[in-house]
Protein backbone atom coordinates (compact mmCIF):
# COMPACT_ATOMS: atom_id res chain seq x y z
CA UNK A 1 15.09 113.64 44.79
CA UNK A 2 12.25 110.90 45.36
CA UNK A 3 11.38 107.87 43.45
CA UNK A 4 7.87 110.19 42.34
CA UNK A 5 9.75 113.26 41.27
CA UNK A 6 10.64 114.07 37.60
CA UNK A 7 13.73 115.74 36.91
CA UNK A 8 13.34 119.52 36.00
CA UNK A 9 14.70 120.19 32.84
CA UNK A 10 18.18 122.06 32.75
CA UNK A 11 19.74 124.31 30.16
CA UNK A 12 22.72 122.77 30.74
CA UNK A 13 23.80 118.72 30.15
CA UNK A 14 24.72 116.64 32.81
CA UNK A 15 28.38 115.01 32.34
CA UNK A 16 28.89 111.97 34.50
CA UNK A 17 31.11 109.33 33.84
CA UNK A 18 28.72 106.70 34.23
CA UNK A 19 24.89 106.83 33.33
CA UNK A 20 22.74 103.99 34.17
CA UNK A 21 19.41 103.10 32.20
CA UNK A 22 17.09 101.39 34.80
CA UNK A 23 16.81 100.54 38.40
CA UNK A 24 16.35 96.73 38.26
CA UNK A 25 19.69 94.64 40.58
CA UNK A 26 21.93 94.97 37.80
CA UNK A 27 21.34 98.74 37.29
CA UNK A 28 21.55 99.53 40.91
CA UNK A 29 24.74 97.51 41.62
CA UNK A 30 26.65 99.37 38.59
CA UNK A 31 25.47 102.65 40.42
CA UNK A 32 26.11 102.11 43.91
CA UNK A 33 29.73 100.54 42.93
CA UNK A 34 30.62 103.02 41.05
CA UNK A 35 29.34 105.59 43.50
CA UNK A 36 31.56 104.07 46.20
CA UNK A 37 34.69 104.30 43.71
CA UNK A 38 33.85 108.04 43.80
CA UNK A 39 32.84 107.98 40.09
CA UNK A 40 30.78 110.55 39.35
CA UNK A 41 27.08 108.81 38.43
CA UNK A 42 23.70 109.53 37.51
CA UNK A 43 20.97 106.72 37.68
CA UNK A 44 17.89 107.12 35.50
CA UNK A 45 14.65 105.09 37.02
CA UNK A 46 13.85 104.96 33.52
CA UNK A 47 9.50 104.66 33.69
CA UNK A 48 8.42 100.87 33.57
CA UNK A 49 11.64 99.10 33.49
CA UNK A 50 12.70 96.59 35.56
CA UNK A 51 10.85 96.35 38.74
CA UNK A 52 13.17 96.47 41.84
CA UNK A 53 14.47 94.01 43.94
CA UNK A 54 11.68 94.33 46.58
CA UNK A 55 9.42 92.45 43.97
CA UNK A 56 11.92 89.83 44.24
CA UNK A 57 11.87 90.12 47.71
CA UNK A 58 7.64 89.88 47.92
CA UNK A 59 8.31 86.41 45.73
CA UNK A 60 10.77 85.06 48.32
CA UNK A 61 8.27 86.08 51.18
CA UNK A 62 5.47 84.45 49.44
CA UNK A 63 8.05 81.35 49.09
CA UNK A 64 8.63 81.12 52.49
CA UNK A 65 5.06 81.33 53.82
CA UNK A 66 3.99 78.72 51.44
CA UNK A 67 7.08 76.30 53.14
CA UNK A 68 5.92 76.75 56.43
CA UNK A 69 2.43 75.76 55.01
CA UNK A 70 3.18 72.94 53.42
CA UNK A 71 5.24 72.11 56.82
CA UNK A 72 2.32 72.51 58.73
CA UNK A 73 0.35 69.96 56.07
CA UNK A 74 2.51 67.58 56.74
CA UNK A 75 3.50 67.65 60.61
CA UNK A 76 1.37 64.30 60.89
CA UNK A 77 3.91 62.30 58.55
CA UNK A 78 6.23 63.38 61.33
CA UNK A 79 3.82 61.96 64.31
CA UNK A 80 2.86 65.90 65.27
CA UNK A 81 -0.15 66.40 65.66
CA UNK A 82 -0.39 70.06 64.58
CA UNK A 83 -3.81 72.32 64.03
CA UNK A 84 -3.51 73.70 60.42
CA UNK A 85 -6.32 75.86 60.29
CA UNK A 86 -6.92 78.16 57.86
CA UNK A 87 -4.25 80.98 55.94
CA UNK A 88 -5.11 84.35 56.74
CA UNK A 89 -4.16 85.52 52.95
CA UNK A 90 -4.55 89.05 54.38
CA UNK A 91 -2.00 89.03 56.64
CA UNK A 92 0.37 86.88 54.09
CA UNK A 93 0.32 89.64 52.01
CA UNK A 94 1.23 92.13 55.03
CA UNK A 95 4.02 90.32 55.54
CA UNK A 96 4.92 90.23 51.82
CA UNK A 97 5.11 94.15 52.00
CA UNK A 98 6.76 94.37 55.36
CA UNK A 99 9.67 92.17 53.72
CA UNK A 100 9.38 94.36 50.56
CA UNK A 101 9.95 97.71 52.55
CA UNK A 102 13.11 96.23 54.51
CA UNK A 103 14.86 95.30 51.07
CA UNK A 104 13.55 98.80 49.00
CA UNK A 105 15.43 100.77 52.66
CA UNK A 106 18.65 99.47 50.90
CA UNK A 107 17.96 100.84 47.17
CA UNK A 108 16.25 103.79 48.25
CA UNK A 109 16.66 107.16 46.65
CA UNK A 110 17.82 108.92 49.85
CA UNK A 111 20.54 105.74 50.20
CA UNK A 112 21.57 106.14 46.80
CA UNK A 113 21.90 109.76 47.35
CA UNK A 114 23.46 109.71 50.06
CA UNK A 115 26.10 107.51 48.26
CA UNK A 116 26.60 110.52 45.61
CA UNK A 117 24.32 109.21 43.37
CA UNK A 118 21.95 111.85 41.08
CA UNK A 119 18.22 110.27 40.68
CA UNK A 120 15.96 111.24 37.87
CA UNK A 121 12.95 109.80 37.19
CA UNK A 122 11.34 109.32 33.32
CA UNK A 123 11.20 108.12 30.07
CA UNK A 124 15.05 107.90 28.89
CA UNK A 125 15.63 108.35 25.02
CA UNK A 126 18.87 108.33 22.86
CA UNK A 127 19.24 111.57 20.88
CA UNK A 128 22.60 110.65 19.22
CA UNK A 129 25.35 108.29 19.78
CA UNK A 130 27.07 109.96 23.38
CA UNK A 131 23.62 111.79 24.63
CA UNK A 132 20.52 110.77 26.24
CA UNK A 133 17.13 113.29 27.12
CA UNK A 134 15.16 112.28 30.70
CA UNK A 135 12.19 115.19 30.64
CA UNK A 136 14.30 117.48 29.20
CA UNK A 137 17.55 117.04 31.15
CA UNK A 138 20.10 115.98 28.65
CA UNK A 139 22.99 113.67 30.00
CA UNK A 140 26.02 113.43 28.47
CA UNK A 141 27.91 110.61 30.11
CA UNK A 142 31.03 109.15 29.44
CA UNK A 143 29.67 105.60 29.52
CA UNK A 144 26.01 104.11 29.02
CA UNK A 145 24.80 100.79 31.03
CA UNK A 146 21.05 100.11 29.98
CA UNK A 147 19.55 97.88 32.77
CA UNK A 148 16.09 98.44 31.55
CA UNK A 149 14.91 94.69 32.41
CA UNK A 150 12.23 92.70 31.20
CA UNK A 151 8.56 92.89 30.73
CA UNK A 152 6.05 89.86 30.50
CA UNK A 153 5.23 88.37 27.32
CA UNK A 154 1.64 88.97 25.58
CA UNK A 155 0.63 86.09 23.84
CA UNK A 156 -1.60 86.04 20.86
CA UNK A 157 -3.86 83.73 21.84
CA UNK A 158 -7.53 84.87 20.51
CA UNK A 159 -9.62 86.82 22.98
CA UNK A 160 -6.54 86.68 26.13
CA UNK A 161 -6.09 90.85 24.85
CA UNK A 162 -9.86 91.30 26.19
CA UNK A 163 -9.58 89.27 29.47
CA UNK A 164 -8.46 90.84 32.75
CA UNK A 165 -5.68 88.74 34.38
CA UNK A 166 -2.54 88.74 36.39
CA UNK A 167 1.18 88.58 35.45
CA UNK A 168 4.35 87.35 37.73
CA UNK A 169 4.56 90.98 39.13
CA UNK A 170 1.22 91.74 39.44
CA UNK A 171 -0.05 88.80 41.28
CA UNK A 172 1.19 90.16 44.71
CA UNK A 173 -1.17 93.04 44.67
CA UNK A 174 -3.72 90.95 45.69
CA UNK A 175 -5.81 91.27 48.24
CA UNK A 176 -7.60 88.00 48.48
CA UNK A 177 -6.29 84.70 47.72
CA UNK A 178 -7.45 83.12 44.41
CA UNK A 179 -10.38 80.71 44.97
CA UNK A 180 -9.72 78.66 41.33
CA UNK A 181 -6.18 79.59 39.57
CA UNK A 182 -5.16 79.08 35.88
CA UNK A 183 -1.90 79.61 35.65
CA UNK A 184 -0.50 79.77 32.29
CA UNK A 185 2.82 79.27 31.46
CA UNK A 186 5.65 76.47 31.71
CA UNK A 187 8.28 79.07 33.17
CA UNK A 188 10.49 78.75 36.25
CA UNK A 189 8.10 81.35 37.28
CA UNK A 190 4.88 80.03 36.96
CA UNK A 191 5.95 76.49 38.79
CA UNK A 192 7.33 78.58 41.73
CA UNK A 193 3.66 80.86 41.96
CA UNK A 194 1.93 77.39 41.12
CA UNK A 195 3.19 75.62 43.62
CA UNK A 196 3.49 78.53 46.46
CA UNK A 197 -0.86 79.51 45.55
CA UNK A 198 -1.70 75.75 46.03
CA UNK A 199 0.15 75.15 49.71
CA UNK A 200 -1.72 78.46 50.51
CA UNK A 201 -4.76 77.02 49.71
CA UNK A 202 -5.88 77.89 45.77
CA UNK A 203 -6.76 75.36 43.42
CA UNK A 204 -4.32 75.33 40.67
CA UNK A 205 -4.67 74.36 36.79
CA UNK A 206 -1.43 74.94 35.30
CA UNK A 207 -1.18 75.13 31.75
CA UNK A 208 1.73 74.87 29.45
CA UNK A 209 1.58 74.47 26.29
CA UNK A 210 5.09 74.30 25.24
CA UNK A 211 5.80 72.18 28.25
CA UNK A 212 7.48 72.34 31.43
CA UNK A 213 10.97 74.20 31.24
CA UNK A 214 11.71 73.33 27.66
CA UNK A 215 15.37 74.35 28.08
CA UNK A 216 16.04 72.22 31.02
CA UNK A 217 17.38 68.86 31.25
CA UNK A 218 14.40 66.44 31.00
CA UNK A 219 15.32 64.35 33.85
CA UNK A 220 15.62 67.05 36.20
CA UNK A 221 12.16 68.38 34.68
CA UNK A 222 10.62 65.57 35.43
CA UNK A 223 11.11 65.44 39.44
CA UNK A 224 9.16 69.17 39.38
CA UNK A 225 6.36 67.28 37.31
CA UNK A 226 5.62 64.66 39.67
CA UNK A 227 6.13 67.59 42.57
CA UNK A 228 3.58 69.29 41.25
CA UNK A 229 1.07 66.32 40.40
CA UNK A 230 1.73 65.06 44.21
CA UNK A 231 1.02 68.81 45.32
CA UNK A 232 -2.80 68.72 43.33
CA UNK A 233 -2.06 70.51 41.04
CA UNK A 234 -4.01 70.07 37.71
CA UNK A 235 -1.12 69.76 35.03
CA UNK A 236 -1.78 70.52 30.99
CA UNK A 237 1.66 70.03 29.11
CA UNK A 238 1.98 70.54 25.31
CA UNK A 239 -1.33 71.30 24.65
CA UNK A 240 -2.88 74.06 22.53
CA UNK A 241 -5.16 76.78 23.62
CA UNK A 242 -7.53 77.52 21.21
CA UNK A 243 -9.38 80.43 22.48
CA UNK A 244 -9.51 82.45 25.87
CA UNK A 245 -12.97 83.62 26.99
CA UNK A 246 -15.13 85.30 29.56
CA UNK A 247 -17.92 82.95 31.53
CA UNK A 248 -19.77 84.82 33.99
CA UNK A 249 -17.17 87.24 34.83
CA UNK A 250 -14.40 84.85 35.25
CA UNK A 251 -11.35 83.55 33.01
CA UNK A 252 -12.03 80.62 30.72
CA UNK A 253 -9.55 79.12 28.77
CA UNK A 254 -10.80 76.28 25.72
CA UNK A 255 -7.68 73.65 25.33
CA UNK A 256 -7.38 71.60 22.08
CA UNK A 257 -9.68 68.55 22.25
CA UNK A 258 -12.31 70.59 23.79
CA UNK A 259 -11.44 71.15 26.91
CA UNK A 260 -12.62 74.03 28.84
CA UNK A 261 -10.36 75.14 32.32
CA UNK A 262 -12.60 77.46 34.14
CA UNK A 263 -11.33 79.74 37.30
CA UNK A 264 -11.83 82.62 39.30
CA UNK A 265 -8.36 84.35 38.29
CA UNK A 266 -5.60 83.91 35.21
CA UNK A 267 -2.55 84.35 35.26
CA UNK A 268 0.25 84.58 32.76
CA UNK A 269 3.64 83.44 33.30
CA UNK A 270 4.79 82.69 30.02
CA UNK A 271 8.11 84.33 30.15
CA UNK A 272 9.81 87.78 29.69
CA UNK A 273 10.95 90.41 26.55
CA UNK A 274 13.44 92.71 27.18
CA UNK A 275 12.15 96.18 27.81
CA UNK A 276 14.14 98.30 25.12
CA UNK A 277 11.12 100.24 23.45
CA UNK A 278 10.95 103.81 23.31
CA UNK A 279 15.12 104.04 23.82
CA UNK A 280 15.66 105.40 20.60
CA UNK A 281 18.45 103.07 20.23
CA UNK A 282 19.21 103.19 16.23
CA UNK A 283 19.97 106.93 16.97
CA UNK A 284 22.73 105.89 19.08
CA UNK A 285 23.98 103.82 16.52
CA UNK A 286 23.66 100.60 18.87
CA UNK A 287 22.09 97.09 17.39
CA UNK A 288 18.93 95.23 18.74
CA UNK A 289 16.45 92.02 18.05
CA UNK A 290 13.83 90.43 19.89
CA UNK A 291 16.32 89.10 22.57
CA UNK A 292 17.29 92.79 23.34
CA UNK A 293 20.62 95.11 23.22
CA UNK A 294 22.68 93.00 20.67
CA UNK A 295 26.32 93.28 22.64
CA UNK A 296 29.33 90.94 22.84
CA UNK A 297 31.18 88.67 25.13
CA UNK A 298 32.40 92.24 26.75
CA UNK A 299 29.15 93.42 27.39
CA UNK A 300 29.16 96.03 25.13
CA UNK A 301 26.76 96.99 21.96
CA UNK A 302 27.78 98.66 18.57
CA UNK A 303 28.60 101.84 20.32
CA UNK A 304 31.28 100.85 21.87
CA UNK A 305 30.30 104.06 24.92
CA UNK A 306 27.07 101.71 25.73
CA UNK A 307 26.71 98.37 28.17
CA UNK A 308 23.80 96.42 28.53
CA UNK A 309 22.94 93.59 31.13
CA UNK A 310 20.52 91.86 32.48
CA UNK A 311 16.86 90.86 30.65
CA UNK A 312 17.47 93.67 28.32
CA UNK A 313 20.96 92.40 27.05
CA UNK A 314 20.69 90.04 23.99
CA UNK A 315 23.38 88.71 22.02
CA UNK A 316 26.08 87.45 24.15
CA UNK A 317 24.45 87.46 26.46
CA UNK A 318 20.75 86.69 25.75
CA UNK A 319 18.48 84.67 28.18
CA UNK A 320 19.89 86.14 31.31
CA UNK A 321 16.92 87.17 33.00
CA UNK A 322 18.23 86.16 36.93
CA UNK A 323 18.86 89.24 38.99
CA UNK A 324 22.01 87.10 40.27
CA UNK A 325 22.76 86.93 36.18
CA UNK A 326 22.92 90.81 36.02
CA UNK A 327 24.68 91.89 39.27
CA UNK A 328 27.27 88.78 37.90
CA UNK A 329 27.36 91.04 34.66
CA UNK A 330 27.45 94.54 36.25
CA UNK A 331 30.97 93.46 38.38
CA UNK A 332 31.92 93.14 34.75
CA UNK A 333 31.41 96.23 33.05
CA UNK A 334 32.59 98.27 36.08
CA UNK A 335 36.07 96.42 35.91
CA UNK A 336 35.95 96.98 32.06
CA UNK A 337 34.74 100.65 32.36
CA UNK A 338 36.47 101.61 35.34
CA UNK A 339 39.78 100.11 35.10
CA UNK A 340 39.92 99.17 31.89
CA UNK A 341 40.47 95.30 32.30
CA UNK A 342 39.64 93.12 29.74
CA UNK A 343 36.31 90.76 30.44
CA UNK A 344 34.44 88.28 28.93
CA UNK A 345 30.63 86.81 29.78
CA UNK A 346 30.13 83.11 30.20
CA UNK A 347 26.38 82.14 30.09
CA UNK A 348 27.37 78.68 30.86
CA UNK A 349 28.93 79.58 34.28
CA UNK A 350 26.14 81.64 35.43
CA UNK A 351 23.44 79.03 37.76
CA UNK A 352 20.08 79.10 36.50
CA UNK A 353 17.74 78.00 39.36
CA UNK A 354 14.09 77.01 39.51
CA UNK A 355 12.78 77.66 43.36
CA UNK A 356 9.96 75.60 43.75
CA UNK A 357 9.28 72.01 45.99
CA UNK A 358 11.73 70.69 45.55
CA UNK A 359 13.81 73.21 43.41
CA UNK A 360 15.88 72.93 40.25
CA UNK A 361 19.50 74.31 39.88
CA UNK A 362 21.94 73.82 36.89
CA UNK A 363 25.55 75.12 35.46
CA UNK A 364 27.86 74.21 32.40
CA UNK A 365 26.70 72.58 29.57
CA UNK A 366 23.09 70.54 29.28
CA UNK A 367 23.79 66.69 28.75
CA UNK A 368 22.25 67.53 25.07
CA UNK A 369 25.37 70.37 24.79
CA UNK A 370 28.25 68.23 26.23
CA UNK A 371 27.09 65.20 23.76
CA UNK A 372 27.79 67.68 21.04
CA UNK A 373 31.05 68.46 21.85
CA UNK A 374 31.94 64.58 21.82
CA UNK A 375 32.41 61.73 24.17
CA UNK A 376 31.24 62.42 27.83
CA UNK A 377 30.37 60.60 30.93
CA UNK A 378 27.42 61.31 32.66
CA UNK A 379 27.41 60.21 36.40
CA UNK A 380 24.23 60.20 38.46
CA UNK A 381 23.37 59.96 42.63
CA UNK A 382 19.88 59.92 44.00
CA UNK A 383 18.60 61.74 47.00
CA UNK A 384 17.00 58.45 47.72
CA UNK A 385 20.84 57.60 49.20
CA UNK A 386 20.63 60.24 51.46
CA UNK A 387 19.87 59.33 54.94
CA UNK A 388 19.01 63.08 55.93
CA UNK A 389 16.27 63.65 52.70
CA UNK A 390 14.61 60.64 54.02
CA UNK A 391 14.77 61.78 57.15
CA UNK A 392 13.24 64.92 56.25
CA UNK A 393 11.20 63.02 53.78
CA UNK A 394 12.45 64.70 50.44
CA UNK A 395 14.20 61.90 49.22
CA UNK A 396 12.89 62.84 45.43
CA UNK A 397 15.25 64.22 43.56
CA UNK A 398 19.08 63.43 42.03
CA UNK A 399 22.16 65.05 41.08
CA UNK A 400 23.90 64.52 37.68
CA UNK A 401 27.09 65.31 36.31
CA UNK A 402 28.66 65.94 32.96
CA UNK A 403 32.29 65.06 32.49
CA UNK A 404 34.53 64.89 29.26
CA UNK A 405 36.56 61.55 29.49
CA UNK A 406 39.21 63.08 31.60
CA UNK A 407 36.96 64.18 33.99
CA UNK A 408 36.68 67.99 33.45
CA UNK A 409 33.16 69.17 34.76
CA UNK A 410 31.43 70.37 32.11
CA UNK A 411 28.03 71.03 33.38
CA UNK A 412 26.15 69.97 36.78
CA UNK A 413 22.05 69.73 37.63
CA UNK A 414 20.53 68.90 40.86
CA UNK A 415 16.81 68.24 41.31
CA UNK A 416 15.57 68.06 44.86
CA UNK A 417 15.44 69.75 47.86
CA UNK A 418 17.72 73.11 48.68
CA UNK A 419 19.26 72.65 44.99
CA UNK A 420 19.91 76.33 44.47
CA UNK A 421 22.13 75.75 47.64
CA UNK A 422 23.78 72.79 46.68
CA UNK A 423 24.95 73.98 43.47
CA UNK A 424 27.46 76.56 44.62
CA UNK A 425 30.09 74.48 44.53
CA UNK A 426 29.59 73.32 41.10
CA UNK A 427 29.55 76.59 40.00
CA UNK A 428 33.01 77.12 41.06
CA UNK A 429 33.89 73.95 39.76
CA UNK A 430 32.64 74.40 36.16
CA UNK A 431 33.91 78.08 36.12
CA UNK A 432 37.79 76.49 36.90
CA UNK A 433 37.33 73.38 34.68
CA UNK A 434 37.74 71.87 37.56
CA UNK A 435 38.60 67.76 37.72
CA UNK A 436 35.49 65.55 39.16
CA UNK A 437 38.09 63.44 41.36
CA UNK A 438 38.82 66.94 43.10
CA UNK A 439 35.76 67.11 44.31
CA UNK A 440 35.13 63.91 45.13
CA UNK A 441 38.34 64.59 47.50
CA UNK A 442 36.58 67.10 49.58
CA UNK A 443 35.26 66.55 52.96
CA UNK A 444 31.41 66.39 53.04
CA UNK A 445 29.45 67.26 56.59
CA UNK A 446 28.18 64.20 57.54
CA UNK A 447 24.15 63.56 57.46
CA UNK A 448 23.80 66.74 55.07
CA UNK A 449 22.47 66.93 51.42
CA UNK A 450 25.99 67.62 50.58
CA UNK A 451 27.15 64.38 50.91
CA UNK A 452 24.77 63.79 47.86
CA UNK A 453 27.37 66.44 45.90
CA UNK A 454 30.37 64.01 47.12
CA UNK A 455 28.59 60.79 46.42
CA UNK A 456 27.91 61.82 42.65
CA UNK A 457 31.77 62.81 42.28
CA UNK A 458 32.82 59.54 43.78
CA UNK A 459 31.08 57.62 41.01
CA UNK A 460 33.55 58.37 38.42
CA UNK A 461 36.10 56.14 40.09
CA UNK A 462 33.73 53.25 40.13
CA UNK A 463 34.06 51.68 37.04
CA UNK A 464 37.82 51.45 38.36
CA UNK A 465 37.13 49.17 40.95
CA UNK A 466 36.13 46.76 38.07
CA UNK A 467 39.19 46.72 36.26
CA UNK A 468 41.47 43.64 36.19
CA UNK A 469 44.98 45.63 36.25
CA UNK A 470 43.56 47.87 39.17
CA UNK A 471 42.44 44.12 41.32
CA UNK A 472 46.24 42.79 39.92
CA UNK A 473 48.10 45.71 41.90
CA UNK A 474 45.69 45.65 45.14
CA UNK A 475 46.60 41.76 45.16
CA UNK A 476 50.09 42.29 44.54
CA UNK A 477 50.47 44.85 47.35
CA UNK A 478 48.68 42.15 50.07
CA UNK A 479 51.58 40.45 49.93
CA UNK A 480 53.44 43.17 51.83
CA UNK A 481 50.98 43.06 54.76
């Protein structure tokens, strides 16, 4: 059955073991998993939720011609003497859908099929507590996962309703590149589009008035800021918006103090709310707020027959709005639902990651968290040390660690160039409470960022060095030879 086909209503209900809500990454990794156990499943693409992982994909192209850009831009601090000229937006966004297609081949209906998967398309609603209706087909599974995703935020801000503009998925149906560009938001989202429009050639206001990443650790925050000042882009932080508005056919938006941002396009990327309307969830007996699904540490909501995960899971595990956050929470549920084995959700050791120039990663607890929980170190490196970010001239940026007194990693953030790389380890680390002086004992590559990881762990044995009883011993052992 296609993606465009609606399921013909049938007398009779469908009885799978597994039914899945939504075709976002977390919905179609509990359905091709299970499919591959030989479980029988039936995945809903349940109208408007979670877009698939080609739009992901279309955001990572987008990424990646804006790089080779800003390369480009700067060949001459290099000595290269390279001839920019001008992007061809048109054929930027050809390649945008070429890389789409190639990732939607490997989520496609006939894959997914293939796999023993049944797809039906429509609007999915609860009609009691172990039965849901899709167009008429009733389906009667054994187990529920709602994967329904996110949809962007509307904000009340007086006369925004009435004005056209763009959201983070919308954006990359453009045909034409945006002359002027308000961007609106402080989210990981709308730094990454920021910064990606600008090395592609738009003028870029961004605008947030609650701040940059409010959630993230100020330090790290504040390497993006100056990022995005160096890139030209004009920067509003903390600043009302009294009033959006319409001059001469294009977005205006009036700031407290009077000021007026005018530009040919808007668009809002001022976070997510999870996509749970029209469910008919109280007839199913299962629990919800304005952070979505309400479920536990297991994953599972007041009917104890339903899952949720991803950007439509609150509770537990509210905030998780990474696709690598709900394919990280659909392993789960199939080990719980499948075999039975106890699990339990750990925001903290799930990465959150901002990919934008340079990028933003983070695990474990905030510096603001750890302090809570009592007396910590905190132990910080700079890029600046590293002989290979000045060589590739991204020496902004640090890494900083949180450690109780014994040195148990309790949370890690890296600002600067390939963070979302760099943090791998640490998530590893965090996840086994691992000790900082064992990974200060692992073998960096020489001349890689790595050795930035290695260099931050090291620092915890510094203040060693200074201690009289330590100098005592290494004086007492010269005398051996």
């Amino acid at each position: 059955m296609s993606d465009t086909a609606s399921p013909a209503a049938s007398s009779e209900p469908l009885t799978p073991d597994i039914c899945v809500i939504g075709h976002g990454p977390g919905g179609l990794a509990v359905a091709t998993a299970a499919a591959l156990f030989g479980v029988r499943t039936v995945l809903v693409r349940h109208g408007g939720s979670e877009l698939p992982p080609n739009e992901g994909a279309r955001g990572q192209a987008l990424r990646a011609a804006a790089g080779l850009a800003r390369a480009v831009a700067s060949a001459m601090s290099f000595g290269l003497a390279v001839d920019a000229g001008q992007t061809d937006y048109g054929r930027v966004r050809a390649r945008l859908d070429q890389v789409a297609a190639r990732a939607a081949a490997n989520d496609s209906d006939e894959r997914l099929t293939a796999l023993g998967v049944l797809m039906l398309k429509g609007e999915a609603r609860f009609q009691n507590r172990h039965q849901i209706n899709v167009g008429g087909t009733v389906i009667r599974a054994r187990r529920f996962v709602i994967a329904t995703g996110s949809l962007p935020t509307r904000l009340s801000i007086p006369g925004l309703a009435d004005l056209p503009h763009l959201t983070e998925d919308s954006i990359f149906d453009l045909a034409k590149r945006p002359d002027r560009l308000i961007m609106l938001g402080g989210t990981a989202a709308a730094i990454e589009l920021a910064q990606a429009m600008r090395a592609l050639g738009s003028d870029v206001t961004l605008i947030a008035p609650d701040g940059l990443l409010p959630e993230e650790d100020p330090e790290a925050v504040g390497v993006l800021r100056r990022a995005l000042l160096g890139d030209g882009i004009a920067l509003h932080e903390s600043r009302p918006i009294l009033r959006a508005e319409s001059h001469r056919q294009r977005p205006r938006l009036v700031l407290d103090g009077d000021l007026t941002i005018d530009g040919t396009h808007l668009l809002v990327a001022s976070g997510r709310k999870p996509n749970i309307a029209g469910l008919e969830l109280d007839l199913a007996g299962v629990r919800s707020d304005d952070t979505g699904v309400i479920v536990d540490a297991s994953l599972r909501a007041a009917n104890r027959r339903i899952y949720a995960i991803g950007a439509c899971a609150g509770g537990a595990a509210a905030g998780m709005v990474s696709s690598h956050a709900a394919q990280h929470q659909a392993g789960l549920v199939l080990r719980n639902a499948l075999f039975r084995l106890p699990i339990r959700f750990r925001p903290e050791q799930v990465p959150r990651t901002v990919h934008g120039q340079p990028g933003l990663a983070s695990v474990g607890l905030s510096e603001a968290q750890a302090r809570a929980q009592g007396a910590i170190q905190v132990l910080r490196w700079p890029y600046a040390e590293s002989g290979l970010a000045h060589a590739e001239r991204q020496a902004e940026g640090l890494i900083k660690l949180m450690t109780d007194g014994k040195g148990i990693i309790l949370g890690v953030v890296i600002a600067g160039a390939q963070a979302a790389e760099l943090i791998a380890p640490w998530v590893l680390a965090v996840r086994k409470r691992m000790n900082v002086r064992e990974m200060a004992g692992l073998i960096a590559p020489s001349q890689s960022l790595s050795e930035i990881s290695q260099r931050a762990a090291l620092s915890f044995q510094t203040p060693l060095a200074a201690k009289p009883g330590i100098r005592r011993l290494i004086g007492f052992l010269r005398r051996f030879g």
